[in-house]
Protein backbone atom coordinates (compact mmCIF):
# COMPACT_ATOMS: atom_id res chain seq x y z
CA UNK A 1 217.48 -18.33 82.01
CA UNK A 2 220.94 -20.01 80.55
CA UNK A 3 221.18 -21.23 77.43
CA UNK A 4 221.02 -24.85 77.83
CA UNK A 5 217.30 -24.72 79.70
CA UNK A 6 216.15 -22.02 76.66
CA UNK A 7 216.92 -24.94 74.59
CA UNK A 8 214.89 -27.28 76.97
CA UNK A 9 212.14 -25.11 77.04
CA UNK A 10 212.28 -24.70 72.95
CA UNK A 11 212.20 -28.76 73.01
CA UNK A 12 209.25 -29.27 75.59
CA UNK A 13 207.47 -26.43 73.30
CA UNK A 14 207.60 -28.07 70.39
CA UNK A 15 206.58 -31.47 71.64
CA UNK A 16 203.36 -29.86 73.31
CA UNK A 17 202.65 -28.33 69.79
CA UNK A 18 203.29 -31.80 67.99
CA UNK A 19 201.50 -33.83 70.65
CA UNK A 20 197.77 -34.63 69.55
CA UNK A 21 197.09 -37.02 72.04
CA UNK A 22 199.03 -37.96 74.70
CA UNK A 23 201.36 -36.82 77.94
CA UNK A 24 204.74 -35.20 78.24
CA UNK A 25 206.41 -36.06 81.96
CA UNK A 26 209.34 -33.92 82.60
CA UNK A 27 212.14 -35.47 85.29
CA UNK A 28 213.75 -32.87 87.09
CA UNK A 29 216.90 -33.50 89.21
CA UNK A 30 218.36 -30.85 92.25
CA UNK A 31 216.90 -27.96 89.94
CA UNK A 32 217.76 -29.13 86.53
CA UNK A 33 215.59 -30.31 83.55
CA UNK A 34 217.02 -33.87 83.71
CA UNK A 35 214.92 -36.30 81.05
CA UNK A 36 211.72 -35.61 79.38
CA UNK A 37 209.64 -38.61 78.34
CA UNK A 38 206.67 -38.71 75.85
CA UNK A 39 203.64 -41.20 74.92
CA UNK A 40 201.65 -40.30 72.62
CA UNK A 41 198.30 -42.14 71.79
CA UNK A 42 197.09 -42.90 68.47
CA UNK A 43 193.19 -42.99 67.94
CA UNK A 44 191.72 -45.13 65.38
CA UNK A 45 187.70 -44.36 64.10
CA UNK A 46 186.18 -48.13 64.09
CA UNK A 47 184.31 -48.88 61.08
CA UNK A 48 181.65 -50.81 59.49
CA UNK A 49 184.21 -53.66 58.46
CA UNK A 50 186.12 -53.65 61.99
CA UNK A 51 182.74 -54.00 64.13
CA UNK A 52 181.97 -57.27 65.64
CA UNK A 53 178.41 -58.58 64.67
CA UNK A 54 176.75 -61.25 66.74
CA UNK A 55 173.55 -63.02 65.77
């Protein structure tokens, strides 16, 4: 493996490790690591306050 994919790897390593929830799509392009693209979700608890009551 050439340096410039170790360094690809490294990166799509240490967006797994900071990804909570979420997804990591990786582009690829005649062989090479081209783009990689991340969403991450963020989950909120509801609470007492934020619940809708009806009558």
């Amino acid at each position: 493996m050439n340096k410039v994919n170790e360094l690809k790897m490294k990166h799509i390593q240490a967006t797994l490790e900071q990804l909570e929830y979420g997804s990591v799509s990786i582009t690829v392009h005649e062989g090479e690591i081209t783009q990689i693209d991340t969403t991450e979700k963020k989950r909120f608890a509801l609470t007492g306050n934020n619940k809708h009551k009806t009558k």
